[in-house]
Protein backbone atom coordinates (compact mmCIF):
# COMPACT_ATOMS: atom_id res chain seq x y z
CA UNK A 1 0.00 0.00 0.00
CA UNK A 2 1.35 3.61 -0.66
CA UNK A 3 2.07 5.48 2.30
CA UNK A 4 -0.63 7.09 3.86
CA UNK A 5 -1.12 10.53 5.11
CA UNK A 6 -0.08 11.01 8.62
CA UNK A 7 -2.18 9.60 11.18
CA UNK A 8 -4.07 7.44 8.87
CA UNK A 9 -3.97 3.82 9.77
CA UNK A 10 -4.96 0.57 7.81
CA UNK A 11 -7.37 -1.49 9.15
CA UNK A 12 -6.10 -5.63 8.48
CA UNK A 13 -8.44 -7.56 10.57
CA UNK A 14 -10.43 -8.19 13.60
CA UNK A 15 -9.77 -9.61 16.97
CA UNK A 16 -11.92 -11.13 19.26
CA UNK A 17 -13.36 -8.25 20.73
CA UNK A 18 -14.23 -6.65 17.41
CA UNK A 19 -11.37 -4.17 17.09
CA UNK A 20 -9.54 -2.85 13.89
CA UNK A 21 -6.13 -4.31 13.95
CA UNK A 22 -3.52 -1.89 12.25
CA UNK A 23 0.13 -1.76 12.23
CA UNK A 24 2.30 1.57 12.58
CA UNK A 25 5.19 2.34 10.10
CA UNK A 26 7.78 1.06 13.28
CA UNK A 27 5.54 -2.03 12.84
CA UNK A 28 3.39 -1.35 16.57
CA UNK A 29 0.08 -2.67 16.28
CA UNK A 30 -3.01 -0.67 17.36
CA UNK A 31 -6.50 -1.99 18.33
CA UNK A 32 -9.03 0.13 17.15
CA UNK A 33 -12.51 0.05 18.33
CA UNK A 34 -15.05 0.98 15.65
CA UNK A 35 -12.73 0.22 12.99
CA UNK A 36 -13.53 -2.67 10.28
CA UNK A 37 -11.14 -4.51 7.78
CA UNK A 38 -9.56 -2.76 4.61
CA UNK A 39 -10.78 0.59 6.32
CA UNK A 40 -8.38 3.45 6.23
CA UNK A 41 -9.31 5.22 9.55
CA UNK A 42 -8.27 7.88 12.19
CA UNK A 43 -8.02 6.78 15.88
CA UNK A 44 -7.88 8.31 18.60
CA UNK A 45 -5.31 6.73 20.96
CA UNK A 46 -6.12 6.09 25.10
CA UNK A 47 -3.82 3.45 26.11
CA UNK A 48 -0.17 2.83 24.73
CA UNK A 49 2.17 -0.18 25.89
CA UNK A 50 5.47 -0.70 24.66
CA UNK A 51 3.98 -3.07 21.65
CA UNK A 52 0.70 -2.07 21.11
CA UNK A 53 -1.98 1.01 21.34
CA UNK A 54 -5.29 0.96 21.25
CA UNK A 55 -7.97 3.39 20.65
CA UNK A 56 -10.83 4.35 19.20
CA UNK A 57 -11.97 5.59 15.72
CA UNK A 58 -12.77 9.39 14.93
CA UNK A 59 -13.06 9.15 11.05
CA UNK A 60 -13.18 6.84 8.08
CA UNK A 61 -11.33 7.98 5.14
CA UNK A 62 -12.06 5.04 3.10
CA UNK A 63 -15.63 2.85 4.50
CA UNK A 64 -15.67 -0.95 4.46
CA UNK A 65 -18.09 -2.62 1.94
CA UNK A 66 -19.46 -4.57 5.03
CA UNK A 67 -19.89 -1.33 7.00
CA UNK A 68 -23.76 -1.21 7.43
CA UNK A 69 -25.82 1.38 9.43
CA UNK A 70 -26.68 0.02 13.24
CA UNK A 71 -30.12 -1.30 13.88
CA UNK A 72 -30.16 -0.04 17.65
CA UNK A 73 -30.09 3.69 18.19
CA UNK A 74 -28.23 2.90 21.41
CA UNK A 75 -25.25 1.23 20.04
CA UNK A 76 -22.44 3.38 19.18
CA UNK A 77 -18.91 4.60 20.83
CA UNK A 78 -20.47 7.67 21.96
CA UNK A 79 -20.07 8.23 25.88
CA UNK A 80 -23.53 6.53 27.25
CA UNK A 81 -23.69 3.47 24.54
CA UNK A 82 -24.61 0.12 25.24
CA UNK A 83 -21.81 -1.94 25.94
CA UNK A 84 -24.23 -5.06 24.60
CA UNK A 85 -23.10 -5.55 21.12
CA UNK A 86 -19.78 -4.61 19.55
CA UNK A 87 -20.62 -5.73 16.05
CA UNK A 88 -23.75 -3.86 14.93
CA UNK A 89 -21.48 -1.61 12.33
CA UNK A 90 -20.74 -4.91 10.58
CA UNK A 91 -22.80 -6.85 8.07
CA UNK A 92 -24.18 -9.80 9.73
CA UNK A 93 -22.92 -12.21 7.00
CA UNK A 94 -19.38 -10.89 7.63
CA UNK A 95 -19.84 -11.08 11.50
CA UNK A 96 -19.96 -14.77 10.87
CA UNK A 97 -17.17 -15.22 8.76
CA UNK A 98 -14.89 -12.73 11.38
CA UNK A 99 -16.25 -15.58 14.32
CA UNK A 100 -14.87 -17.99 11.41
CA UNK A 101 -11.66 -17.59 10.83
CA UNK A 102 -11.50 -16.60 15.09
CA UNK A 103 -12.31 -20.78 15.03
CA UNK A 104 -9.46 -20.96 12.73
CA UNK A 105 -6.93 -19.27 14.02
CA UNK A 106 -7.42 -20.72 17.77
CA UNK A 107 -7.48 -23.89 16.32
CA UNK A 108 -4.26 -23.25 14.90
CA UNK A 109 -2.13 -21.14 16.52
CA UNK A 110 -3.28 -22.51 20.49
CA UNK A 111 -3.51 -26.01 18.98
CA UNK A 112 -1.95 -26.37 15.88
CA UNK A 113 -4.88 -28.17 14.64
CA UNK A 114 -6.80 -27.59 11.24
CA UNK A 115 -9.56 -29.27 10.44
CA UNK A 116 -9.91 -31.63 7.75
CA UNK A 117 -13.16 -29.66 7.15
CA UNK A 118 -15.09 -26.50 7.69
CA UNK A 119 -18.43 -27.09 8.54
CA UNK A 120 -21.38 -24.28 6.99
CA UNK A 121 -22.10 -21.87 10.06
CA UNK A 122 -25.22 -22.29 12.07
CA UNK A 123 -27.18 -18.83 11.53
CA UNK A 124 -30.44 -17.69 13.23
CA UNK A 125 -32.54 -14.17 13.34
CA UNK A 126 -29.84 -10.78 14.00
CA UNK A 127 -32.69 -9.49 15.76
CA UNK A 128 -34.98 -10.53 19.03
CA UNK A 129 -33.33 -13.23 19.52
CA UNK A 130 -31.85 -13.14 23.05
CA UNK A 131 -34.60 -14.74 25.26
CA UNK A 132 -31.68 -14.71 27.64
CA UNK A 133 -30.67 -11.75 29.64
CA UNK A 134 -29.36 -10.21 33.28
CA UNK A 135 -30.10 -6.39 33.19
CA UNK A 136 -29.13 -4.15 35.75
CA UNK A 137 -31.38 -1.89 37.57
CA UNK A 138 -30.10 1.25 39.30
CA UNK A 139 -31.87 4.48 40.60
CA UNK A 140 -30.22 6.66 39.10
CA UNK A 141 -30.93 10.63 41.40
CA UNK A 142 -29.60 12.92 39.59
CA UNK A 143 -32.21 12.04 36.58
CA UNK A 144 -34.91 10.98 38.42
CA UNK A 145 -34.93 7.53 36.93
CA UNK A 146 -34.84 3.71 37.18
CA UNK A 147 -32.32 2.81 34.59
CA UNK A 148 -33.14 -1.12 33.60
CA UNK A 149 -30.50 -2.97 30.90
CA UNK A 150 -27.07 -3.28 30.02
CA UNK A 151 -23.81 -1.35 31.18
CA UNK A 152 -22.58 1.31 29.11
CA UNK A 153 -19.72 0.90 27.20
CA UNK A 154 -16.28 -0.11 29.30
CA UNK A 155 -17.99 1.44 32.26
CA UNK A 156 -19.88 0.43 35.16
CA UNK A 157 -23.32 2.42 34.80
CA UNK A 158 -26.12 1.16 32.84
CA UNK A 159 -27.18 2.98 30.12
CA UNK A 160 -30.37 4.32 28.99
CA UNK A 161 -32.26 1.76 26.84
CA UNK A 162 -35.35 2.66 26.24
CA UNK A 163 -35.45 -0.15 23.58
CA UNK A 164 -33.43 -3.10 22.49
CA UNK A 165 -33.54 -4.88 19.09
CA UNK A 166 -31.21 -8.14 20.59
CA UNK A 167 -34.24 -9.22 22.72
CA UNK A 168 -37.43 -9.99 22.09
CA UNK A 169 -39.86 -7.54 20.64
CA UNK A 170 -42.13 -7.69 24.04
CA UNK A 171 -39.48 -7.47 26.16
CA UNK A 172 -38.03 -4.76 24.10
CA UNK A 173 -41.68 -3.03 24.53
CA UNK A 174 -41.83 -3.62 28.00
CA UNK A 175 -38.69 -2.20 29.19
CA UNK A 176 -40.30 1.36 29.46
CA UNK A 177 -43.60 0.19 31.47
CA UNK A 178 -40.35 -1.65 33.99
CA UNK A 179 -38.45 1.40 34.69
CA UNK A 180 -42.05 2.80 35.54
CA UNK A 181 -42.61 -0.01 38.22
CA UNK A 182 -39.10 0.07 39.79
CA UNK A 183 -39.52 3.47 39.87
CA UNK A 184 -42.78 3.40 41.98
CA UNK A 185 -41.39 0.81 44.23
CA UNK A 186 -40.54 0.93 48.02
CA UNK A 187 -37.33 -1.37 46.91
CA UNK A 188 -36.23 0.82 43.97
CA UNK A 189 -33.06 1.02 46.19
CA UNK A 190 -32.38 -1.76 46.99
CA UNK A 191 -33.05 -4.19 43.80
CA UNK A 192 -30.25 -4.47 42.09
CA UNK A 193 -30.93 -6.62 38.91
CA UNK A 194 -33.69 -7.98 36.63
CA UNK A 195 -32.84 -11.61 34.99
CA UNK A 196 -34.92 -12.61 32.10
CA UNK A 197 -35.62 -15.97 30.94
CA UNK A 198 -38.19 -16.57 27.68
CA UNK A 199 -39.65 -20.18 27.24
CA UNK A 200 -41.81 -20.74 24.44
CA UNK A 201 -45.07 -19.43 25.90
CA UNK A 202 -43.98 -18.18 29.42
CA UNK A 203 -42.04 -14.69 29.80
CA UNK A 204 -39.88 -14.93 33.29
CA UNK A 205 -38.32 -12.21 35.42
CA UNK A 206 -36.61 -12.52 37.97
CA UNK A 207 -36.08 -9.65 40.85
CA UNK A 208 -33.21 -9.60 42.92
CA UNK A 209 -34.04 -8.19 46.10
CA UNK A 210 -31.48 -7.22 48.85
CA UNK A 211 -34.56 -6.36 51.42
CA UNK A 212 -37.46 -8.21 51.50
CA UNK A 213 -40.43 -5.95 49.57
CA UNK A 214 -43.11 -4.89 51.08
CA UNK A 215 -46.79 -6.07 50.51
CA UNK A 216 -47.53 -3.26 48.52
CA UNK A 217 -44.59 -3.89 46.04
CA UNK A 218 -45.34 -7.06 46.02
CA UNK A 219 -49.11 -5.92 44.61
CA UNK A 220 -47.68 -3.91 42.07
CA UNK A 221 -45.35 -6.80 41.08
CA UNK A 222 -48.84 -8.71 40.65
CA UNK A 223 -50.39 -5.84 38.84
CA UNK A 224 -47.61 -5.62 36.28
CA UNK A 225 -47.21 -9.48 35.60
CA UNK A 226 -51.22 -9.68 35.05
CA UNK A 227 -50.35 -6.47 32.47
CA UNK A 228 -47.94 -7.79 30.90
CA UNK A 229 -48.32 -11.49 30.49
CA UNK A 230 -45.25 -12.31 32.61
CA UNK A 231 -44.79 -13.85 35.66
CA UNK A 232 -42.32 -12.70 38.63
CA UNK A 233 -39.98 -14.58 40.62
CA UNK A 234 -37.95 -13.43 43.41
CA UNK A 235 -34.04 -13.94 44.56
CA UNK A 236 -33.63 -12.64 48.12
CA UNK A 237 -30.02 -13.90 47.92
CA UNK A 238 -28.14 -16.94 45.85
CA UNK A 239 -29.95 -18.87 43.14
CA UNK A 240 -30.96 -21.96 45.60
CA UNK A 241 -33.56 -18.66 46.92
CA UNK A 242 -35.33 -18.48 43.66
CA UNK A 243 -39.21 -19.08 44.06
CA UNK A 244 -42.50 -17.91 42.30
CA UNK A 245 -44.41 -14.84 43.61
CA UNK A 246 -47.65 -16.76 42.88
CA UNK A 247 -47.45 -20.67 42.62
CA UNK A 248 -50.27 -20.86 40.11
CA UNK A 249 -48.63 -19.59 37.08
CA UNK A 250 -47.42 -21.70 34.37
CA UNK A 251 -43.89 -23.77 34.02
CA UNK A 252 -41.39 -22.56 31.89
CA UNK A 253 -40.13 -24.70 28.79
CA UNK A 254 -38.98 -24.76 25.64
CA UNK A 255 -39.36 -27.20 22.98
CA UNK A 256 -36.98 -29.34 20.57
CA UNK A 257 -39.43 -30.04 18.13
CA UNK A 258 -37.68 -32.39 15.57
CA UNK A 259 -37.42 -34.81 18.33
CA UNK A 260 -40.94 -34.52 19.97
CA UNK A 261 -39.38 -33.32 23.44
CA UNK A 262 -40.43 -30.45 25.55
CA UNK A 263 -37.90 -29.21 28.05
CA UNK A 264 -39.20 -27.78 31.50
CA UNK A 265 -36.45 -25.16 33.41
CA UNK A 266 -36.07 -22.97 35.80
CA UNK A 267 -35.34 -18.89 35.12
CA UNK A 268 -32.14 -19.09 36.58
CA UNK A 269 -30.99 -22.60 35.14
CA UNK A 270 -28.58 -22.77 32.02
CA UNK A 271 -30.23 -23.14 28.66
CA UNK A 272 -28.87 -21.41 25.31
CA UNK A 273 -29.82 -17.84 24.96
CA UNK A 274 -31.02 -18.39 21.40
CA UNK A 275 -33.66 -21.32 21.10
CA UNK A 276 -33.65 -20.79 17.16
CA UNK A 277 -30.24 -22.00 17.34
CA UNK A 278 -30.26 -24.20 19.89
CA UNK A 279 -32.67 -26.63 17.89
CA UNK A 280 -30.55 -25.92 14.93
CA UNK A 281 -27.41 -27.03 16.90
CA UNK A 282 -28.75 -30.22 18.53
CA UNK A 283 -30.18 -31.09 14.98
CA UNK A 284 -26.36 -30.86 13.43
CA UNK A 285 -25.16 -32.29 16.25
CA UNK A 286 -26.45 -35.49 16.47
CA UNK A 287 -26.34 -35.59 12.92
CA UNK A 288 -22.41 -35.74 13.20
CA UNK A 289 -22.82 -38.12 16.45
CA UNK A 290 -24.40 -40.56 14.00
CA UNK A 291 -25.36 -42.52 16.72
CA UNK A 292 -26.91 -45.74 15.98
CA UNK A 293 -29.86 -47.59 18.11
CA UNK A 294 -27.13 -50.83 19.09
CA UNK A 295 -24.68 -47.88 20.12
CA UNK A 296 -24.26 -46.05 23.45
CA UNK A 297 -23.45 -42.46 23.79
CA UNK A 298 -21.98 -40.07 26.93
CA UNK A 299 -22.84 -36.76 26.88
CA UNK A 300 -20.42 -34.84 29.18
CA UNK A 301 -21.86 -31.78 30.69
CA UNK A 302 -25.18 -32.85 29.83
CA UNK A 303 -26.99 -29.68 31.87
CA UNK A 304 -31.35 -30.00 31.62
CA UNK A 305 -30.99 -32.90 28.89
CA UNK A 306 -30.54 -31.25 26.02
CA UNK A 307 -28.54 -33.40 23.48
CA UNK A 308 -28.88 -35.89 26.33
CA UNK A 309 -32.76 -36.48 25.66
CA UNK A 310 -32.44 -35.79 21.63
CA UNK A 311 -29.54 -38.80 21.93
CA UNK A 312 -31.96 -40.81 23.79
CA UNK A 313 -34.45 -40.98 20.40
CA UNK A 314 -31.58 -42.42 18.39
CA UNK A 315 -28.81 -44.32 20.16
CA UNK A 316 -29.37 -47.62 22.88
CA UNK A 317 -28.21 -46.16 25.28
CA UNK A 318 -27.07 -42.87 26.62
CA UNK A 319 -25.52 -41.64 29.87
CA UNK A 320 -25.45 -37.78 30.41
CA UNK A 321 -22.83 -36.75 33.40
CA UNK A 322 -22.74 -33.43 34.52
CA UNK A 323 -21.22 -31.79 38.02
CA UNK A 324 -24.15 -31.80 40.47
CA UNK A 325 -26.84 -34.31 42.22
CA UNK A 326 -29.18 -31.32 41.97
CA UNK A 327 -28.82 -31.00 38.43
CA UNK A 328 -28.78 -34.61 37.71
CA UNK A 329 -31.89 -34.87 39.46
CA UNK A 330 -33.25 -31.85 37.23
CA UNK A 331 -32.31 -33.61 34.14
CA UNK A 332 -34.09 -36.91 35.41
CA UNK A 333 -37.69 -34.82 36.31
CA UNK A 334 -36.85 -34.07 32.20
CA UNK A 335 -36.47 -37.34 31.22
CA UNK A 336 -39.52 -38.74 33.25
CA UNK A 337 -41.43 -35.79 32.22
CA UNK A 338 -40.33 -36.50 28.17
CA UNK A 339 -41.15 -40.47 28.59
CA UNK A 340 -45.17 -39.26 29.06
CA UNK A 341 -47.02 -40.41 26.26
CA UNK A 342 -44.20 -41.19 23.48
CA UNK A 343 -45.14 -43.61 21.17
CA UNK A 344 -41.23 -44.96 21.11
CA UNK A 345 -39.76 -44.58 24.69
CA UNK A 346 -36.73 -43.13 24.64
CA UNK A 347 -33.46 -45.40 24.93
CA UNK A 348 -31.95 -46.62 27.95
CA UNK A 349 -30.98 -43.36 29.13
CA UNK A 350 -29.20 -42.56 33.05
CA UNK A 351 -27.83 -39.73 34.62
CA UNK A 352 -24.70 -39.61 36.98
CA UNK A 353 -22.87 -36.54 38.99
CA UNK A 354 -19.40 -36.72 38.23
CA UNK A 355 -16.48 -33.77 38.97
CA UNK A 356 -15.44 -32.98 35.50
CA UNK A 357 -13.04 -30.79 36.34
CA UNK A 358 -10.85 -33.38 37.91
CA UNK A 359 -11.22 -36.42 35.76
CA UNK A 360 -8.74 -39.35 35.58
CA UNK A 361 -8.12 -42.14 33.74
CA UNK A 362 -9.52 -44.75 36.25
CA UNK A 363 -13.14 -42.61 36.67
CA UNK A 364 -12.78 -42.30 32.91
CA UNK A 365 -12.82 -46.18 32.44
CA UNK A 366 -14.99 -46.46 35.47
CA UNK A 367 -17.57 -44.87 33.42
CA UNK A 368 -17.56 -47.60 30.43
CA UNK A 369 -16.74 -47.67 27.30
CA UNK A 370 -19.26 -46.03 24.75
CA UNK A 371 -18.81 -45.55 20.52
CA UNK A 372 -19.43 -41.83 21.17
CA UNK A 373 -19.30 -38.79 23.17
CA UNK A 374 -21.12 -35.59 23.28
CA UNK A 375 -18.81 -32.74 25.25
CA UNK A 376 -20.71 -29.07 25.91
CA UNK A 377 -18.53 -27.44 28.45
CA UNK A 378 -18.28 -24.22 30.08
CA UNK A 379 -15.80 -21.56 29.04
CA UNK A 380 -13.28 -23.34 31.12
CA UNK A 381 -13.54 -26.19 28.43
CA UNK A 382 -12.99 -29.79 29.02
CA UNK A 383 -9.07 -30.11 30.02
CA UNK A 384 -9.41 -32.48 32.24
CA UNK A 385 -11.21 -34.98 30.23
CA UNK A 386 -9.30 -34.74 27.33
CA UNK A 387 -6.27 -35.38 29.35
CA UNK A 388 -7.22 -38.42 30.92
CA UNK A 389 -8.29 -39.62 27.36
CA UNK A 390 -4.48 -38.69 26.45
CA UNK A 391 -2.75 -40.78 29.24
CA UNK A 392 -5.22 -43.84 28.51
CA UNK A 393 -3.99 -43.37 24.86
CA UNK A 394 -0.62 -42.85 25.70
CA UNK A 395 -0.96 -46.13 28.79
CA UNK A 396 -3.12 -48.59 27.19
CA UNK A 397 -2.20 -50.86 30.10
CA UNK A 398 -4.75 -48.75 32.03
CA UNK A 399 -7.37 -49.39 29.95
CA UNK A 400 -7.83 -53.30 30.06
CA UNK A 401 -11.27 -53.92 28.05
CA UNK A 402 -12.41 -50.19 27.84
CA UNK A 403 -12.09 -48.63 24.74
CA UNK A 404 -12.20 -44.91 23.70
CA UNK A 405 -15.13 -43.55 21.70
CA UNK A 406 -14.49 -43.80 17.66
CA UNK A 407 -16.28 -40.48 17.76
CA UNK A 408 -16.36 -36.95 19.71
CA UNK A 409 -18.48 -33.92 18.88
CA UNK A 410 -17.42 -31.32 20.74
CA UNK A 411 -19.35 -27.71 21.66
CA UNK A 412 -17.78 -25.01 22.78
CA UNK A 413 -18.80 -21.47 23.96
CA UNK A 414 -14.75 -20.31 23.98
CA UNK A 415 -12.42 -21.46 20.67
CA UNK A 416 -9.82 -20.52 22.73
CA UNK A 417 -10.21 -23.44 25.67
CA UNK A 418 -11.72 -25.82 22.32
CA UNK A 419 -8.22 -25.52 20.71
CA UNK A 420 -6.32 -26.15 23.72
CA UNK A 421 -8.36 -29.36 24.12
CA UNK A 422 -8.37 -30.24 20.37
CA UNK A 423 -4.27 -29.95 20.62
CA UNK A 424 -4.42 -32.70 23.16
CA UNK A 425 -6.72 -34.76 21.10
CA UNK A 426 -5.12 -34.62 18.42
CA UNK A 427 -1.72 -34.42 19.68
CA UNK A 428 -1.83 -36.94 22.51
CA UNK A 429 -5.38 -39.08 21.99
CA UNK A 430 -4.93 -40.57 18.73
CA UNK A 431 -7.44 -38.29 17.32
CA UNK A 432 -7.72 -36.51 13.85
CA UNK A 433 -10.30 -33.28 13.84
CA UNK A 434 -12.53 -33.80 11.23
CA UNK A 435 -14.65 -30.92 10.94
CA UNK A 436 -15.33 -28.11 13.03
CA UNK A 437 -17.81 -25.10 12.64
CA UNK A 438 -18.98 -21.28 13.86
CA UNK A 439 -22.29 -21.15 15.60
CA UNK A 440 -24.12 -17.63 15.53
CA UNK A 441 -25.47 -18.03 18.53
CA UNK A 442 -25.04 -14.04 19.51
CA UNK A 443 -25.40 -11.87 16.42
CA UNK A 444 -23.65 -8.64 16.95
CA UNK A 445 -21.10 -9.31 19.78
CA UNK A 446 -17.92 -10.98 19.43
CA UNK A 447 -19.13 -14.24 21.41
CA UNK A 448 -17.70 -17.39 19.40
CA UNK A 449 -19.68 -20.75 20.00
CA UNK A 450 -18.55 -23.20 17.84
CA UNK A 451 -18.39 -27.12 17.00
CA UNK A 452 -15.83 -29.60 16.20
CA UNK A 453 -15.40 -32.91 15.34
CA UNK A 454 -12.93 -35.75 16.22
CA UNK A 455 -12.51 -39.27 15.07
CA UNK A 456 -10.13 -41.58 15.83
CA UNK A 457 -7.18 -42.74 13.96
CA UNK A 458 -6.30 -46.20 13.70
CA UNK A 459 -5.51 -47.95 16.61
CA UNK A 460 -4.88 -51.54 16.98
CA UNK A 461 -4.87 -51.30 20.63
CA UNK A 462 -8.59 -49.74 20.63
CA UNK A 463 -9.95 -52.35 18.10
């Protein structure tokens, strides 16, 4: 590229956060927030190390062809934007292929693993799809307000939303008519935050309370709810507290419909933030498993059931493991509530509580052998597991008749932690990665969920 006037930089790429990456003449690179590949752009510079700067753009000399108008009027790098999305400036079809080759390059450079094939991203709706969400609430004097959604941008105040295009359009509608209510409340004080859950009929909030509220709030919780269509639940302090202002309303769920199964939860239990992708993902997902009915399956981090109970329609047997009685006995109320009135029961299918975070070979082997295992860990990934599939690889005199599964499919919420655990498998288990894929499970923000694939190699000692 010629040289540029002073001060102009050239925008090369995208990190995970969303920022411009540009390089100095000397060769120092600067993160630029607001800035998009092959943009020639002015920054304004707030931090500088002895490598790197990073700042924020103040004019684009030459505009990116995937540089589209925002669809939220409070998204922007203007003091008092929502810190919610980072991507909104971005075309969503390019958003994907930025989360892409992210997947790519932690795959390579933390792992140095490619895979033998890149799977078509999973894509759902850019807009209302977040039926998922903790807002903050906070009285704010000075304005004589109840502020109610996310934090501002890199601060810790919440910003004015009157409106939000990520969640759903009633929610989005209802966030006016809930700054109202706090407002009007005895608690306004002392209420600190506002976590939403959607299920497929049933809208859930739930009200952290510091104090407990006062019969009158608690009427013009009631009064809202019958308003609204929602129904209230209240946290006085850790999730175990969680319970339903009014015991009559209806249960929360959400449904997997390709495999007939209907999955009861709690507001504050994990399920994906976008069910549109979520049924797309445990479609694809047990599409790769390919398990068959004389197979078993484990699922590893199995949460509520759900690729444990999907499994359960196709394979002989499943076992889903996960890292507490409580929610093992949550994910058994599922199964028993799924096995009502099926036409084919599902498979042999048990639960068992299991620290995942400290697995060895000998709980490993403990467990049985199966043909194939489902993994959906946290953002810490699944180290441990991998490991101990490693040093049974690597010491097949601790395996004596178990065998490891001919198949993994692996989901993961941080490409980061999947590439470190793909290195080992790979690297250490005798495995080859096979395919591996972006899920779009959070248009506009730089959130990577993604999928791989690993199949093992030949090895005489496993057959």
């Amino acid at each position: 590229m010629p040289d540029l006037p002073e001060g102009w930089l050239a925008v090369e790429s995208l990190d995970m956060e969303a920022q411009g990456i540009a390089h100095r003449p000397d060769g120092k690179v600067v993160f630029i927030e607001g800035a998009l590949p092959f943009e020639l752009v002015s920054a304004s510079v707030h931090r500088k190390k002895n490598n790197w700067e990073a700042g924020t753009v103040t004019a684009v000399h030459r505009e990116s062809s995937q540089r589209v108008r925002p669809g939220c009027p409070h998204f922007g790098l203007h003091a008092g934007a929502c810190g919610g999305c980072k991507m909104q400036h971005l075309d969503a079809s390019a958003q994907v292929a930025v989360k892409q080759r992210v997947l790519e390059d932690n795959l390579w450079h933390l792992g140095k693993v490619r895979a033998d094939m890149l799977l078509r991203p999973i894509e759902g709706p850019a807009w209302g799809y977040r039926y998922r969400a903790r807002l903050s609430v906070r009285h704010v004097h000075k304005k004589g307000v109840v502020l109610i959604g996310f934090h501002e941008r890199k601060s810790r105040y919440v910003a004015d939303m009157q409106s939000c295009r990520v969640l759903p359009a009633h929610v989005s509608e209802m966030l006016m008519p809930l700054r109202e209510l706090m407002f009007g409340l005895d608690a306004r004080e002392t209420c600190p935050q506002i976590e939403l859950a959607c299920g497929d009929d049933v809208t859930a909030l739930v009200l952290r309370h510091l104090e407990p509220l006062s019969s009158s709030d608690l009427d013009r919780l009631r009064s809202f709810a019958a308003l609204h269509g929602v129904q209230w639940w209240l946290q006085s302090k850790g999730p175990d507290t969680v319970r339903l202002l009014d015991q009559a309303s209806p249960a929360l769920s959400y449904s997997l419909p390709e495999f007939g199964l209907n999955m009861p939860f709690k507001p504050t239990d994990f399920t994906q933030v976008n069910p549109f992708v979520n049924r797309v993902l445990v479609s694809r997902a047990l599409r790769l498993l390919d398990a068959q009915k004389h197979e078993r399956v484990i699922d590893w981090f199995c949460g509520l059931g759900n690729f444990t109970l999907p499994i359960a329609t196709q394979a002989g047997a499943v076992l889903g493991i996960e890292g507490s009685e409580a929610l093992v006995a949550r994910s058994r109320e599922n199964l028993a509530h799924n096995q009502l009135g099926r036409r084919e029961p599902l498979g042999a299918t048990t639960f068992a509580a299991r620290n995942l975070f400290e697995m060895t070979p000998a709980a490993l082997v403990g467990d049985g052998h199966a043909d194939r295992w489902l993994v959906d860990p946290p953002r810490e990934g699944a180290f441990a597991l991998a490991k101990a599939l490693a040093d049974l690889h690597q010491q097949p005199e601790l395996r004596g008749d178990w065998k490891p599964p001919r198949r993994i499919v692996y989901v993961s919420c941080n490409p980061a932690t999947l590439a470190r655990d793909a290195g080992l498998l790979v690297h250490q288990a005798g495995y080859r990665c096979s395919a591996a894929g972006v899920i779009n499970m959070f248009a506009h923000t730089a959130h990577v969920e993604s999928m791989a694939v690993f199949d093992l190699q030949d090895d005489p000692a496993a057959a």
